[in-house]
N, C-alpha and C. Protein backbone atom coordinates (compact mmCIF):
# COMPACT_ATOMS: atom_id res chain seq x y z
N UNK A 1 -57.43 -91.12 16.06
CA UNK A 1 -56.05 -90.62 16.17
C UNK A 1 -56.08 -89.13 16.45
N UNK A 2 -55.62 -88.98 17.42
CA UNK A 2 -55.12 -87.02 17.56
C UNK A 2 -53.96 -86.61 17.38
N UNK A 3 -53.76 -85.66 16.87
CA UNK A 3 -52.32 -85.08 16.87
C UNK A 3 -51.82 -83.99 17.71
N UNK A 4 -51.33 -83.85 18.71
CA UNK A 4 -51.18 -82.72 19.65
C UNK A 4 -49.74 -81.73 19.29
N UNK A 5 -49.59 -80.88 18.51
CA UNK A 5 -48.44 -79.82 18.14
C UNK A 5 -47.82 -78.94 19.27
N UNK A 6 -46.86 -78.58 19.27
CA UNK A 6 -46.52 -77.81 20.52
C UNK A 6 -45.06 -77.43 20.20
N UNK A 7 -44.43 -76.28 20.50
CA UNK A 7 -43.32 -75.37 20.94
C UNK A 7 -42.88 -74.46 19.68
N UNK A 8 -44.19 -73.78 19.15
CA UNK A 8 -44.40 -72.42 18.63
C UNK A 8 -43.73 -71.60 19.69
N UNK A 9 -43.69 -69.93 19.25
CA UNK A 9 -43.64 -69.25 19.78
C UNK A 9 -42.68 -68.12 19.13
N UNK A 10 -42.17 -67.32 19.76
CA UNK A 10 -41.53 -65.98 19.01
C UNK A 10 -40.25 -65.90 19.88
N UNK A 11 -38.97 -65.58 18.19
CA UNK A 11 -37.91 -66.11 18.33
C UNK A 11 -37.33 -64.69 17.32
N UNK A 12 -36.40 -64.51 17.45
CA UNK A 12 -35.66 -63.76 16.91
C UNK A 12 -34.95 -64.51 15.02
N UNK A 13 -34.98 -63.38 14.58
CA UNK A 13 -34.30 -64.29 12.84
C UNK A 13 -33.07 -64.51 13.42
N UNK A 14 -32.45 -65.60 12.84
CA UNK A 14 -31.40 -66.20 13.11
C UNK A 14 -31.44 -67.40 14.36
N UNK A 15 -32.46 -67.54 14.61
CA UNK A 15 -32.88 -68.18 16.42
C UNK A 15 -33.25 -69.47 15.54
N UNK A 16 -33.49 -70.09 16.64
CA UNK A 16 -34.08 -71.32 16.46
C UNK A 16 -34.94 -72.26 17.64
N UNK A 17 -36.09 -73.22 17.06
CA UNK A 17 -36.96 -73.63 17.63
C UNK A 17 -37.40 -75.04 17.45
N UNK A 18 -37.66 -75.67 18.28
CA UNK A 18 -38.45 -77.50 17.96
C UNK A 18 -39.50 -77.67 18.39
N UNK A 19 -40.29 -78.01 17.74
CA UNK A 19 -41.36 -78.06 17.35
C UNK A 19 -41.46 -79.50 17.62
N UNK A 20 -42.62 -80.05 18.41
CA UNK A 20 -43.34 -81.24 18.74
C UNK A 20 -44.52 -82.04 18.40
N UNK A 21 -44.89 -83.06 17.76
CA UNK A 21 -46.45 -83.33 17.11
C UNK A 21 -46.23 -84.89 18.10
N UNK A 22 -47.44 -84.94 19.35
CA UNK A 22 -47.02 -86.24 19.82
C UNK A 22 -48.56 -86.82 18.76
N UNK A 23 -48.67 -87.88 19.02
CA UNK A 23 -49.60 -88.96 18.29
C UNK A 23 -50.38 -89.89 19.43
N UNK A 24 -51.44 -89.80 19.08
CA UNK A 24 -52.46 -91.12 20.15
C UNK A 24 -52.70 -92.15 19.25
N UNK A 25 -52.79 -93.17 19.73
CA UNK A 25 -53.71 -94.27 18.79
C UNK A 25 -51.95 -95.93 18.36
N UNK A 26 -52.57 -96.50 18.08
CA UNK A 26 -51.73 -97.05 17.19
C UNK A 26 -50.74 -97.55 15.99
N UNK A 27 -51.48 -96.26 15.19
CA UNK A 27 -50.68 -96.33 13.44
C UNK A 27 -49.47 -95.35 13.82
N UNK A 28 -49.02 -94.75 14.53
CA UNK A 28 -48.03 -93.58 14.62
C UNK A 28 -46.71 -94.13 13.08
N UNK A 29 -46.16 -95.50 13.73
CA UNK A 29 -44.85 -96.36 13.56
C UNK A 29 -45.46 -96.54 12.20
N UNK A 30 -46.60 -96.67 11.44
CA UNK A 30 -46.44 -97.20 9.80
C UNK A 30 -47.02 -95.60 8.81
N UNK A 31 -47.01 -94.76 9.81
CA UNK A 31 -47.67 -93.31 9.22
C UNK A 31 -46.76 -92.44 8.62
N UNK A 32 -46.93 -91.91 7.33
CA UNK A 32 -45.98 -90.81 7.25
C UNK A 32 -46.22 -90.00 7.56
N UNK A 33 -45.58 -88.98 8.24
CA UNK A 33 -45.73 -87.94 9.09
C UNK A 33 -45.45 -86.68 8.49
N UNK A 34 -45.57 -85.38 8.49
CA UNK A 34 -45.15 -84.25 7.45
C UNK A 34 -45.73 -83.31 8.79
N UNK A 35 -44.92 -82.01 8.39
CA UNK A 35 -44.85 -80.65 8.65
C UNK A 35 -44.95 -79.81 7.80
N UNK A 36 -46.59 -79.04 7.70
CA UNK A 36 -46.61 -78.24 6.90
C UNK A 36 -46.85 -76.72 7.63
N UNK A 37 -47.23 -75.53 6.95
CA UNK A 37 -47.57 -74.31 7.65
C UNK A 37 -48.32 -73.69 6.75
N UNK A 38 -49.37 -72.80 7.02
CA UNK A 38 -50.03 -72.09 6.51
C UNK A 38 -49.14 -70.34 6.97
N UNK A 39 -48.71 -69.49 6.06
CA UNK A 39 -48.64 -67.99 6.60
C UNK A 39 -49.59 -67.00 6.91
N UNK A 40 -49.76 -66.28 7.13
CA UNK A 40 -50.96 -65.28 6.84
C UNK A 40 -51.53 -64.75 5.40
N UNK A 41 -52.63 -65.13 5.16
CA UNK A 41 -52.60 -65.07 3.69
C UNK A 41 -52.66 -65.54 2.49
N UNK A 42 -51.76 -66.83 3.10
CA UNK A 42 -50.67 -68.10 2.04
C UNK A 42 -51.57 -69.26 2.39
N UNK A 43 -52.20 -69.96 1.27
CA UNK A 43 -52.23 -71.27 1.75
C UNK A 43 -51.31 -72.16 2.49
N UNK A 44 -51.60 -73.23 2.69
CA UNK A 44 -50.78 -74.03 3.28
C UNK A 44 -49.73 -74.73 2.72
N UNK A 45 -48.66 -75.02 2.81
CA UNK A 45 -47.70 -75.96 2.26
C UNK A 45 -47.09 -76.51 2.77
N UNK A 46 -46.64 -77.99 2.22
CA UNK A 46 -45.81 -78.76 2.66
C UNK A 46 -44.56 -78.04 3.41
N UNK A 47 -43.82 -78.64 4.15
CA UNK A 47 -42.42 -77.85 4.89
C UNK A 47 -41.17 -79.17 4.89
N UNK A 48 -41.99 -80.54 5.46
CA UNK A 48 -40.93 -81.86 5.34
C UNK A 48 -41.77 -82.90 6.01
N UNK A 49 -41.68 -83.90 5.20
CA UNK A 49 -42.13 -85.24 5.76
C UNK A 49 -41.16 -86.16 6.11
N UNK A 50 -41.47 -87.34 6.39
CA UNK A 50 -40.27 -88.58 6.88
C UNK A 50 -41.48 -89.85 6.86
N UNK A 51 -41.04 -90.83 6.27
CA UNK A 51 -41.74 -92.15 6.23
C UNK A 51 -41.15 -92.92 7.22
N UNK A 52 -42.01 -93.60 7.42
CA UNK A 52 -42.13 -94.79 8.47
C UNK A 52 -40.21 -95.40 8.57
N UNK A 53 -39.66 -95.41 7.65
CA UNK A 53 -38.45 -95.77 7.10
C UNK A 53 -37.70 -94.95 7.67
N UNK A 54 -37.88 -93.45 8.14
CA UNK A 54 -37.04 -92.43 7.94
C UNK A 54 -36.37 -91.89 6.79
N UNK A 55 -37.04 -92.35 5.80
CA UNK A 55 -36.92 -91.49 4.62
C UNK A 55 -37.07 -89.91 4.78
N UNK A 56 -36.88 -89.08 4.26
CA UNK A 56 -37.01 -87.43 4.12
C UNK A 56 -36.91 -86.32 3.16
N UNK A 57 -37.75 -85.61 3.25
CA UNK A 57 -37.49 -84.80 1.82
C UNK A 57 -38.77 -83.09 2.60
N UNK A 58 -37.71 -82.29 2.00
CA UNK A 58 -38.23 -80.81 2.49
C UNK A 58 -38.87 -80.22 1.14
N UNK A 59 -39.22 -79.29 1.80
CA UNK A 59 -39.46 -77.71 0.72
C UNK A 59 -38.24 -77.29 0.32
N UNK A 60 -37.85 -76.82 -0.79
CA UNK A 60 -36.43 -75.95 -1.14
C UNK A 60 -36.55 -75.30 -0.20
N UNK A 61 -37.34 -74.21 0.89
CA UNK A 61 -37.00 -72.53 1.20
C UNK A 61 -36.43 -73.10 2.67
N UNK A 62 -36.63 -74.33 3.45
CA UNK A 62 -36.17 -74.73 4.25
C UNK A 62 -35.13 -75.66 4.30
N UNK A 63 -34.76 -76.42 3.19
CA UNK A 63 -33.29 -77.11 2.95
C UNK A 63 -32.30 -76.65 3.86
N UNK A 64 -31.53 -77.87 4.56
CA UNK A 64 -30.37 -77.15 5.04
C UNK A 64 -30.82 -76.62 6.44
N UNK A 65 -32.16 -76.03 6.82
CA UNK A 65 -32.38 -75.23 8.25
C UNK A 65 -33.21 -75.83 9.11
N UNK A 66 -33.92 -77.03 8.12
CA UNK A 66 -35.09 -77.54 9.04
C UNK A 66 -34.47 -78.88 9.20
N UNK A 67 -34.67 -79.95 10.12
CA UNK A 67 -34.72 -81.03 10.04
C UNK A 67 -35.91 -81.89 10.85
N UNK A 68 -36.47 -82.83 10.27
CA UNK A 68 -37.54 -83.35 10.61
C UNK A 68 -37.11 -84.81 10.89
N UNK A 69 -38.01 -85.04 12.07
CA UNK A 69 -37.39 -86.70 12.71
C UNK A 69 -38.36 -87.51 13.32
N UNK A 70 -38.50 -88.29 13.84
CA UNK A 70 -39.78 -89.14 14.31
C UNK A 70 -39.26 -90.23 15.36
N UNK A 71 -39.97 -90.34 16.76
CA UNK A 71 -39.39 -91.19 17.60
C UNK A 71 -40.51 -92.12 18.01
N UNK A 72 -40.25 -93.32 17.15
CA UNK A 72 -41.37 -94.26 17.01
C UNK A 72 -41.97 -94.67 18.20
N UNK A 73 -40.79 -94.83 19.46
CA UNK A 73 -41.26 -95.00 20.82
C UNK A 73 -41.92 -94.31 21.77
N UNK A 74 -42.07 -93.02 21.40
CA UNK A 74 -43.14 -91.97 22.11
C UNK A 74 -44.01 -91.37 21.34
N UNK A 75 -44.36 -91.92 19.67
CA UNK A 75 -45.01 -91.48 18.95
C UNK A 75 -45.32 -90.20 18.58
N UNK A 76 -43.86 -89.70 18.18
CA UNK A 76 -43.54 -88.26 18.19
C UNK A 76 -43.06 -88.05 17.14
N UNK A 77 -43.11 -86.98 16.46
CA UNK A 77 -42.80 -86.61 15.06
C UNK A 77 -41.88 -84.84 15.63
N UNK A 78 -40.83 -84.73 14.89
CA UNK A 78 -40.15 -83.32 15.30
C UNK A 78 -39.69 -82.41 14.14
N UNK A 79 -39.83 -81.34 14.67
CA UNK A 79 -39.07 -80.28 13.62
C UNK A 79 -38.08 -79.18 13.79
N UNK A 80 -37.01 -79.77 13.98
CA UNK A 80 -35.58 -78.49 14.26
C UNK A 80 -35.54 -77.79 13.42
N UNK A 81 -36.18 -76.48 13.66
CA UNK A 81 -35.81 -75.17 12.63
C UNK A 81 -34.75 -74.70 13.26
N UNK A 82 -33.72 -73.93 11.99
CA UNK A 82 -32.68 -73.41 12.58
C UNK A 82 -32.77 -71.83 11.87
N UNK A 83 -31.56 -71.32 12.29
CA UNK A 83 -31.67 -70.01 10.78
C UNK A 83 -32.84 -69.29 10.31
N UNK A 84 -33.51 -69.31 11.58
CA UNK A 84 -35.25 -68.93 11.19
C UNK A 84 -34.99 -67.64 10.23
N UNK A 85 -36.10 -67.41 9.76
CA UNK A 85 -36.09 -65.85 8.62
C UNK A 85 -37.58 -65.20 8.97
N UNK A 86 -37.81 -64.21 8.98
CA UNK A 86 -39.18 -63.80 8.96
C UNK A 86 -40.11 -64.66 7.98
N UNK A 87 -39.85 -64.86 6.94
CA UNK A 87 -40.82 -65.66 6.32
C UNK A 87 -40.75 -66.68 6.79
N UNK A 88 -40.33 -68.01 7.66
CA UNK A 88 -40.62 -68.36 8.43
C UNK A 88 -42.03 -68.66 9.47
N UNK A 89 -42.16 -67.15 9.41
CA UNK A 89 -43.15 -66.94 10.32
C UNK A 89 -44.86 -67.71 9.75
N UNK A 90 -45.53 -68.61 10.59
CA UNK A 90 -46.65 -69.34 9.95
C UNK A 90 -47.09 -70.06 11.07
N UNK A 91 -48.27 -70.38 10.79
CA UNK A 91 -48.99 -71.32 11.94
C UNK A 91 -48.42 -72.82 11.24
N UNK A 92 -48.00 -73.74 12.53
CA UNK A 92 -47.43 -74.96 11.82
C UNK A 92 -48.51 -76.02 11.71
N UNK A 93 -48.47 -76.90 11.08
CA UNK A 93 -49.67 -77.87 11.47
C UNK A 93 -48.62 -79.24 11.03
N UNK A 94 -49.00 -80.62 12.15
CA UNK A 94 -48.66 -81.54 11.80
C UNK A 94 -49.32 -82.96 10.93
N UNK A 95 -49.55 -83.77 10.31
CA UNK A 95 -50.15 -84.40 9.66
C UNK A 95 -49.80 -85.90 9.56
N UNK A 96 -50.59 -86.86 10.01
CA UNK A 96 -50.40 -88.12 9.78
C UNK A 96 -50.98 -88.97 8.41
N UNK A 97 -50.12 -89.21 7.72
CA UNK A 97 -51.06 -89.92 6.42
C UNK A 97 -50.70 -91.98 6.54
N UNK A 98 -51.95 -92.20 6.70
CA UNK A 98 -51.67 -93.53 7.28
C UNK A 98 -52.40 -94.17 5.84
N UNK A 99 -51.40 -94.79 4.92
CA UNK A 99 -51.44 -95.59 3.89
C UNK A 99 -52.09 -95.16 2.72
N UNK A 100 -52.11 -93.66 2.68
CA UNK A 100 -52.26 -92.90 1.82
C UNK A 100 -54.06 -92.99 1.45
N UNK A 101 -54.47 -93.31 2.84
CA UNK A 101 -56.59 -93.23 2.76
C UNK A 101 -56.86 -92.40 4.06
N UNK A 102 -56.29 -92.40 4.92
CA UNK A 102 -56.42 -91.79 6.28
C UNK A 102 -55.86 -90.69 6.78
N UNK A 103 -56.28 -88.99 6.44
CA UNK A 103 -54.94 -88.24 6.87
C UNK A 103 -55.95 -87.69 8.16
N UNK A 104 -54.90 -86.98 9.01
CA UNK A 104 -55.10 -86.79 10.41
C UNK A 104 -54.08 -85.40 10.81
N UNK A 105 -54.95 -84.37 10.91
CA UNK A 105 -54.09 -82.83 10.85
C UNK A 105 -54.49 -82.88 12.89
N UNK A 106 -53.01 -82.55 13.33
CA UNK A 106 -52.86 -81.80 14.25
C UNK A 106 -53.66 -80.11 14.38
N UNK A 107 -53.41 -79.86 15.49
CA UNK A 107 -54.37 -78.17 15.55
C UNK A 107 -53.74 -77.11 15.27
N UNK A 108 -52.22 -77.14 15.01
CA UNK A 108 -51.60 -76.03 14.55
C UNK A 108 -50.40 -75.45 15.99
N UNK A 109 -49.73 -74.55 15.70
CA UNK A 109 -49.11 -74.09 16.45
C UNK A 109 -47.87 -73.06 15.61
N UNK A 110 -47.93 -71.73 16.42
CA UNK A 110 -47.79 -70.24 16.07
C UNK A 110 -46.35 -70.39 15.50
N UNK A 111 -45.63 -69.64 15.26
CA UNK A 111 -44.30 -69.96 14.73
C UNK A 111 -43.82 -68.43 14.39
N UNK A 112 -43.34 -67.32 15.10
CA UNK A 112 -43.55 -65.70 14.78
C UNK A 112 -41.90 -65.53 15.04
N UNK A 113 -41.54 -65.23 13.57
CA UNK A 113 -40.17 -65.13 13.79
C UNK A 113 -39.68 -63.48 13.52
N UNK A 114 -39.50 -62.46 14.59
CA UNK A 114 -39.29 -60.81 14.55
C UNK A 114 -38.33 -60.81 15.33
N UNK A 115 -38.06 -59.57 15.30
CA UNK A 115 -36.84 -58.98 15.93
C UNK A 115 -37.47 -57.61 16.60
């Protein structure tokens, strides 16, 4: 399984950005999928996942700005940030956890939110 991340980049606070994790392989549709980020510095943390169900659940610091979604038919997992903030700013990484024995990290992608 690979995970390919894509549409980082540098955005103004208050801007907003979507963020792409496509998926190879076959488990995409029974995988839970999550968006996490590492900052400079900061370990990594969770940001929002979504189960196979479309279930969902965030970080408090993104409530309300992020929304995370998954399109089972192109094996795509998404992340609408809105209301970006400088802290914000982090390398994103996407993650497939397929039945809670198999996880599978995407390569990351930049996320630089200045003015």
């Amino acid at each position: 399984v690979q995970l390919q991340a894509s549409g980082g980049g540098l955005v103004q606070p208050g801007g907003s950005l979507r963020l792409s994790c496509a998926a190879s392989g076959s488990i995409f549709s029974t995988a839970v999928m999550a968006w996490y980020r590492a900052a400079p510095g900061a370990q990594r943390e969770l940001v929002a996942a979504i189960t196979a169900g479309s279930s969902t659940n965030y970080a408090d610091s993104v409530k309300g700005r992020f929304t995370i979604s998954r399109d089972n038919a192109k094996n795509t997992v998404y992340l609408q940030m809105s209301s970006l903030k400088p802290e914000d700013t982090a390398v994103y990484y996407c993650r497939a956890n397929v039945l809670g024995q198999l996880f599978y990290w995407g390569q990351g992608t930049l996320v630089t939110v200045s003015s």
